[in-house]
Protein backbone atom coordinates (compact mmCIF):
# COMPACT_ATOMS: atom_id res chain seq x y z
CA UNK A 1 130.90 125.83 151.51
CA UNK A 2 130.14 126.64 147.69
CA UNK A 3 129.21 123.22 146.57
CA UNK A 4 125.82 122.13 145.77
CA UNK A 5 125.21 118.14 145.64
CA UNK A 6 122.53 116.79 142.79
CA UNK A 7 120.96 113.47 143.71
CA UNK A 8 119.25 111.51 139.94
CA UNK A 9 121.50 113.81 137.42
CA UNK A 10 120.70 110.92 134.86
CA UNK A 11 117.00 111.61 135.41
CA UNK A 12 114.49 114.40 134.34
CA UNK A 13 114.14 116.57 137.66
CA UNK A 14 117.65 116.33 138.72
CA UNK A 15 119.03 116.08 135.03
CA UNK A 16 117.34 119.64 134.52
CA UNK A 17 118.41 121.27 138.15
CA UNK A 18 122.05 120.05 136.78
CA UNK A 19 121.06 122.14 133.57
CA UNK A 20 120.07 125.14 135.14
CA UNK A 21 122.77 125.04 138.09
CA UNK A 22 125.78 124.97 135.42
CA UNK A 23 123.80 127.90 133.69
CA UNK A 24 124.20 129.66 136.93
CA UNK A 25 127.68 128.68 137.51
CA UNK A 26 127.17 126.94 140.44
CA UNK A 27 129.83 124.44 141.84
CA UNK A 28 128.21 120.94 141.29
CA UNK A 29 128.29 117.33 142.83
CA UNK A 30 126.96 114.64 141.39
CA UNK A 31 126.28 111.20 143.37
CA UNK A 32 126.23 108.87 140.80
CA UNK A 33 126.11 104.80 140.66
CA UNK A 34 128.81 104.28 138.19
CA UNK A 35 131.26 107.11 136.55
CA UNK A 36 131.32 105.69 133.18
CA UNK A 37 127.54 106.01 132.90
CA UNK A 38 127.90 109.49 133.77
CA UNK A 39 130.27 110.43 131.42
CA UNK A 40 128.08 112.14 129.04
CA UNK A 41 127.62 114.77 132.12
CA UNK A 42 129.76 118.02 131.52
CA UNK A 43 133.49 117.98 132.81
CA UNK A 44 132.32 121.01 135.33
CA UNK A 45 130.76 118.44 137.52
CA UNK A 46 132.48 116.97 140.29
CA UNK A 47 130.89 112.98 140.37
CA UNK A 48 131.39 110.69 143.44
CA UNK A 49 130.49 107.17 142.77
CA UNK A 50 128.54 105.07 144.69
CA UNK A 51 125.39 104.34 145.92
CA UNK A 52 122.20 105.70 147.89
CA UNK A 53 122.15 102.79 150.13
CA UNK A 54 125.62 103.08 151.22
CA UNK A 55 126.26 105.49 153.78
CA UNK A 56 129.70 106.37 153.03
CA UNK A 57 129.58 106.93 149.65
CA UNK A 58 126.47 109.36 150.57
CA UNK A 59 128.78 111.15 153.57
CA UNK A 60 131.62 112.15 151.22
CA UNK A 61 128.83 113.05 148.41
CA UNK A 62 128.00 115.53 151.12
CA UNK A 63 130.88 116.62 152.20
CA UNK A 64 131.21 120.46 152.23
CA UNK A 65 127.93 121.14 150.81
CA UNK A 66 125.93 123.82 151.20
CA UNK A 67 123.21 122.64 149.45
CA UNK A 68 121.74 119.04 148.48
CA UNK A 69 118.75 118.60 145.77
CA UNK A 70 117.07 115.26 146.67
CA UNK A 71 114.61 112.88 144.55
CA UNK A 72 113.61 109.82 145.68
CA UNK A 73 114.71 107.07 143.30
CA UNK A 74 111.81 104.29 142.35
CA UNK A 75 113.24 101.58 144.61
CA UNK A 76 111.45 99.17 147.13
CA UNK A 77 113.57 100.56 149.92
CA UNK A 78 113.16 104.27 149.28
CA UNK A 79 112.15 105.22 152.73
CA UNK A 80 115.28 103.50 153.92
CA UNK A 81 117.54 105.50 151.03
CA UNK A 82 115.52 108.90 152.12
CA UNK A 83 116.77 108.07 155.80
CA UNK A 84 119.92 107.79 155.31
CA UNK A 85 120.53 110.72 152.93
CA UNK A 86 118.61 113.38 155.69
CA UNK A 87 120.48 111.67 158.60
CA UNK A 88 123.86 112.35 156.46
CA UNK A 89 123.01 115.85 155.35
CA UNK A 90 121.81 116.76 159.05
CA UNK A 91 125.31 115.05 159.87
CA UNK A 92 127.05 117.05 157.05
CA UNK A 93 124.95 120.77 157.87
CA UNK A 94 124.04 120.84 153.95
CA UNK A 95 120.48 122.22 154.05
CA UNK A 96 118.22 119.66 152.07
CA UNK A 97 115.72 120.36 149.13
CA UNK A 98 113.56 118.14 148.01
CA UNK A 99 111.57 117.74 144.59
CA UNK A 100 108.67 115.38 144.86
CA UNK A 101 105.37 114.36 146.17
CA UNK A 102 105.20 115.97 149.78
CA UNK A 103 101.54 116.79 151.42
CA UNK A 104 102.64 119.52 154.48
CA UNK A 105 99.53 119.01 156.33
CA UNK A 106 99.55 115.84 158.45
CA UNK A 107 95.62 114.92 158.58
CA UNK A 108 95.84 115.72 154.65
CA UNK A 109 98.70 113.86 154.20
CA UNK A 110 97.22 110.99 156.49
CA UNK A 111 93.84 111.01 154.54
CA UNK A 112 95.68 110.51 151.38
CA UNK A 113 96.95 107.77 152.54
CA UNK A 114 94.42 105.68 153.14
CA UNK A 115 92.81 106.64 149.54
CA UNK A 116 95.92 105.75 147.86
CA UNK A 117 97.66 103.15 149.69
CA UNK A 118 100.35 103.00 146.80
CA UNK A 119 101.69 106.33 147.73
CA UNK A 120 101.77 106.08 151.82
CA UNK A 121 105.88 105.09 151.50
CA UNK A 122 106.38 107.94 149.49
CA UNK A 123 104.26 110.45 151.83
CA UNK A 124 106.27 109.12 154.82
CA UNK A 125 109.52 109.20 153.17
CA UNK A 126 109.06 113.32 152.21
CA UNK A 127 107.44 113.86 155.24
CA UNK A 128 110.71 112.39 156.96
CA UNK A 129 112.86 114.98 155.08
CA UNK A 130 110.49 118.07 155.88
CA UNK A 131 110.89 117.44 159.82
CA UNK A 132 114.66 117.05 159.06
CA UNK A 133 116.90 120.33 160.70
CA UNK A 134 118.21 121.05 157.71
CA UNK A 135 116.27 123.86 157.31
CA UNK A 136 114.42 121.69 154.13
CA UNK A 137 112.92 123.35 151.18
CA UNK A 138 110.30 121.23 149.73
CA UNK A 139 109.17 121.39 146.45
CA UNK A 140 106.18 119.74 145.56
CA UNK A 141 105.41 118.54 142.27
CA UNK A 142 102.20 117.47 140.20
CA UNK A 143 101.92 116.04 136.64
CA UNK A 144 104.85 116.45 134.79
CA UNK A 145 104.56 117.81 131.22
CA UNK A 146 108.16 115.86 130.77
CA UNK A 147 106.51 112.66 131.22
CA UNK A 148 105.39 112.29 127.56
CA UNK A 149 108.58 111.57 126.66
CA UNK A 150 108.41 108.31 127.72
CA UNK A 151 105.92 108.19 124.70
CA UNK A 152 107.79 109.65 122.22
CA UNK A 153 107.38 106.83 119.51
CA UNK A 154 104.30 106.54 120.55
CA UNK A 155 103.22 110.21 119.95
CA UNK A 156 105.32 110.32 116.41
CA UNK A 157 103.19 107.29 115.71
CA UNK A 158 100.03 109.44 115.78
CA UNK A 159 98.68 108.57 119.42
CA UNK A 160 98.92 110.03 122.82
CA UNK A 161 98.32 107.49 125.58
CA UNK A 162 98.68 109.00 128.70
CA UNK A 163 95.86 108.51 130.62
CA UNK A 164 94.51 112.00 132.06
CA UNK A 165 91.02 112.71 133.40
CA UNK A 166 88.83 114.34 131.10
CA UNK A 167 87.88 117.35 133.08
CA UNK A 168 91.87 118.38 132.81
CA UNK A 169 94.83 117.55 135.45
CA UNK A 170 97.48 120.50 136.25
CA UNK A 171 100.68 119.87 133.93
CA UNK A 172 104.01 121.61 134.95
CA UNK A 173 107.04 122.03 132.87
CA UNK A 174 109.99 120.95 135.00
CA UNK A 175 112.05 123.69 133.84
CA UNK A 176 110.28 125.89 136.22
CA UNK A 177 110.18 123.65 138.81
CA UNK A 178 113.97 123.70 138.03
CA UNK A 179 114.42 127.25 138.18
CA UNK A 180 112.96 126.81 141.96
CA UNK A 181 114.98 124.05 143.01
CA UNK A 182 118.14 125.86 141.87
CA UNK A 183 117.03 128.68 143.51
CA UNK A 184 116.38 127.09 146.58
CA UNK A 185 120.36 125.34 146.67
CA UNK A 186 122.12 128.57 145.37
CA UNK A 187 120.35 131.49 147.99
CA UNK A 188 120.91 130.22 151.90
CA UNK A 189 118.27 132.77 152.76
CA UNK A 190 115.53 131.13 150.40
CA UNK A 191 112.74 130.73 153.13
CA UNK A 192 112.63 127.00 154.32
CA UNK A 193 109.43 125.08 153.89
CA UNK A 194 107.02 123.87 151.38
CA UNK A 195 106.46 125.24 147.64
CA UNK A 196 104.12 123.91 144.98
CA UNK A 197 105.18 124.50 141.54
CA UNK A 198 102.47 124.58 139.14
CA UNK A 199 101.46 125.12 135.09
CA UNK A 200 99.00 127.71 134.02
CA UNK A 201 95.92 125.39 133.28
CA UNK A 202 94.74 121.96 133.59
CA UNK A 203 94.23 119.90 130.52
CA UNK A 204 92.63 117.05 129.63
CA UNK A 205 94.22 113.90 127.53
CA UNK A 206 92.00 115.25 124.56
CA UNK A 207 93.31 118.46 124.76
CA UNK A 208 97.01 117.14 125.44
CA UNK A 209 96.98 115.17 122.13
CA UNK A 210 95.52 117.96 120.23
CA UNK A 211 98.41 120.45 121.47
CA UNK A 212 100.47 118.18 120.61
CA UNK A 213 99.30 116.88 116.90
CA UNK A 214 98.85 120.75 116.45
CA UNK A 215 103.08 121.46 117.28
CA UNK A 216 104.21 118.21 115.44
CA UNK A 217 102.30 118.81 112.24
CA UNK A 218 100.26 115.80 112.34
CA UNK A 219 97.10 113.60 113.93
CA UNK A 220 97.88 112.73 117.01
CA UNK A 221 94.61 110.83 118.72
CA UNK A 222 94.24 110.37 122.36
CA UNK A 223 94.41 106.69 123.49
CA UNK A 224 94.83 107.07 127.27
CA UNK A 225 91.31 105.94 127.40
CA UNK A 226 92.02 102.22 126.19
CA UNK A 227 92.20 100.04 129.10
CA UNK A 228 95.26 98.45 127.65
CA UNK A 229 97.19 101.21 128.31
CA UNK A 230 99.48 99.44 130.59
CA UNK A 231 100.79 97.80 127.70
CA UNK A 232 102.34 101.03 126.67
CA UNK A 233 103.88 101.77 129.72
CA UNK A 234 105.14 98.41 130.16
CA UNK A 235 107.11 98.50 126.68
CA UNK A 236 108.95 101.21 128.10
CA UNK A 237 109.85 100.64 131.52
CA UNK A 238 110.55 98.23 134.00
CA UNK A 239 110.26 97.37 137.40
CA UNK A 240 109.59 99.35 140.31
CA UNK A 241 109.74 102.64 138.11
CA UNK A 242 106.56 100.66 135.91
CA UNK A 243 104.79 100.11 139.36
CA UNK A 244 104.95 103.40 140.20
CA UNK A 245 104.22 105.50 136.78
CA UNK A 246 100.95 103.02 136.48
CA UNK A 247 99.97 103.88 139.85
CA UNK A 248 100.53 107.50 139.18
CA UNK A 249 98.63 107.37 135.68
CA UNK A 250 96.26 105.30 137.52
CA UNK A 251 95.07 108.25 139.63
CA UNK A 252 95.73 111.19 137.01
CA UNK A 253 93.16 109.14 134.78
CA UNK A 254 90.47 108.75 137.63
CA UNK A 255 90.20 112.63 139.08
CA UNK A 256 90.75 115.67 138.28
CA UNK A 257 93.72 118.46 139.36
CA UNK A 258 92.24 121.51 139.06
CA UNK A 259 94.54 124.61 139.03
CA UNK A 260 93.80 126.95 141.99
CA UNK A 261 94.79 130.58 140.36
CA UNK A 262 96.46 131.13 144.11
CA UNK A 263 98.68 128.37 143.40
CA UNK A 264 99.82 129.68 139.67
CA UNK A 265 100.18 133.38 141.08
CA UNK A 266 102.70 131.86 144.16
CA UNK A 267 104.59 130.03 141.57
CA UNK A 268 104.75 133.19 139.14
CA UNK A 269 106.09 135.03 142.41
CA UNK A 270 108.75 132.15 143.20
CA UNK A 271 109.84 131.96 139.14
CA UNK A 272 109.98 135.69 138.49
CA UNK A 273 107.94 134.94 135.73
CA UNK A 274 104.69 133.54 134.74
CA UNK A 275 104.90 129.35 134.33
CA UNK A 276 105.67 128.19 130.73
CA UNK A 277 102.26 126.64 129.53
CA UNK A 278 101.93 123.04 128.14
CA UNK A 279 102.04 124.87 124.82
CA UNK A 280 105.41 125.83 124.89
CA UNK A 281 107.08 122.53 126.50
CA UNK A 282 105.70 120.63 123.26
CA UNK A 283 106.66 123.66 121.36
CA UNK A 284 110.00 123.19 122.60
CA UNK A 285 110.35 119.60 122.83
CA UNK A 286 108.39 118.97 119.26
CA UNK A 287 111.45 121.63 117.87
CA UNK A 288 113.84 119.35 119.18
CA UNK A 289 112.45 115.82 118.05
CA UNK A 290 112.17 117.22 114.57
């Protein structure tokens, strides 16, 4: 069993694991909800249509698998869809990794739960997966820096308004965390359990604007603070996907995530090299828009 199955392809974690798995010249699957969306995905990729709710199309997605990336898709029944894919891969013997929000420890896990009721289905549903015997590899997640995309007119237009708490919040560049996952599908002895992927510093939204006016060529001010921020948001997105980014900027605005230097030197030690700063993402991404 070569194959390695990609769950969210069209999105930004499992659109850059695709990225970095063809770079690797692994043998991909892609689950996807309709081909002729997909077709902008390379020709090496093997897609299976259908859905995450329907158990068949997720058995034959799995089929032969070694390996299956997971991310939980912003749905009101996402426990249910996380169910169904770890009961298939445990069916299937493809080990599972996961890229997400997962808290290992149960009385932390529990404890954040009752401070942020929002996230309790998405604690259980990750938890569900790490107790899985598919040898899981979870790979826990915190701000990413590939979020300000969703701003991208916004941030041309000379403001930043993602709201992040002032005494800095820990930014990673998914292409690390990509790196991991990959990792993590391609090597059967990659250890199982759970990994947090982390960026070098934490920054404020001050600091975030300023980084980013400073790459672009131009002001960029810092509007996360305005209490119509929503409004932002909700010109870009939709749905359950809105519910869940506000609730997310919701917290990032109201404490701090502090990077522990343990944390940056394990993920340095999992990547092979240090983590790409904030710096060069919007380096990289500011090349790119202009």
């Amino acid at each position: 069993m070569s194959t390695v199955l990609i769950i969210g392809t069209t999105g930004t974690v499992g659109g850059l694991v695709l990225e970095e798995a063809l770079r690797r010249d692994l043998d991909v699957r892609a689950l996807v909800r309709d081909k002729k969306r997909a077709s902008g995905l390379s020709d090496a990729v093997e897609l299976v249509e259908g859905d995450l709710g329907d158990r068949d199309a997720v058995r034959a997605a799995l089929a032969g698998t070694r390996a299956a990336l997971y991310v939980s898709p912003h749905e009101a029944n996402e426990v249910e869809l996380a169910r169904i894919f770890g009961e298939e891969a445990e069916r299937s013997g493809t080990r599972l990794v996961f890229g997400g929000f997962h808290i290992p420890d149960p009385a932390e896990r529990a404890a954040a739960a009752r401070a942020i009721p929002a996230y309790e289905a998405k604690l259980r549903l990750a938890a569900s997966l790490a107790d899985s015997s598919t040898r899981p590899v979870m790979v826990n997640l915190p701000n990413f820096a590939q979020n300000d995309e969703i701003f991208r007119e916004d941030i041309l237009g000379g403001t930043f308004p993602t709201p992040l708490h002032p005494d800095g919040v820990n930014r990673v560049d998914l292409r690390d965390a990509a790196e991991v996952i990959t990792t993590a599908l391609a090597d059967p002895d990659f250890p199982a359990g759970s990994y947090k992927v982390v960026g070098p510093e934490s920054l404020s939204g001050e600091q975030s604007a300023r980084i980013w006016a400073e790459e672009l060529g131009r002001p960029v001010r810092y509007t996360g603070d305005d209490p119509n921020w929503r409004e932002a948001l909700a010109a870009r997105l939709s749905g359950r996907k809105l519910e869940d980014w506000i609730r997310s900027f919701e917290l990032l605005g109201s404490m701090p995530l502090p990077t522990d230097p343990a944390d940056v030197e394990a993920t340095t030690e999992l990547l092979g090299h240090a983590p790409r700063s904030f710096r060069d993402y919007v380096h990289h991404t500011a090349t790119h828009w202009h």
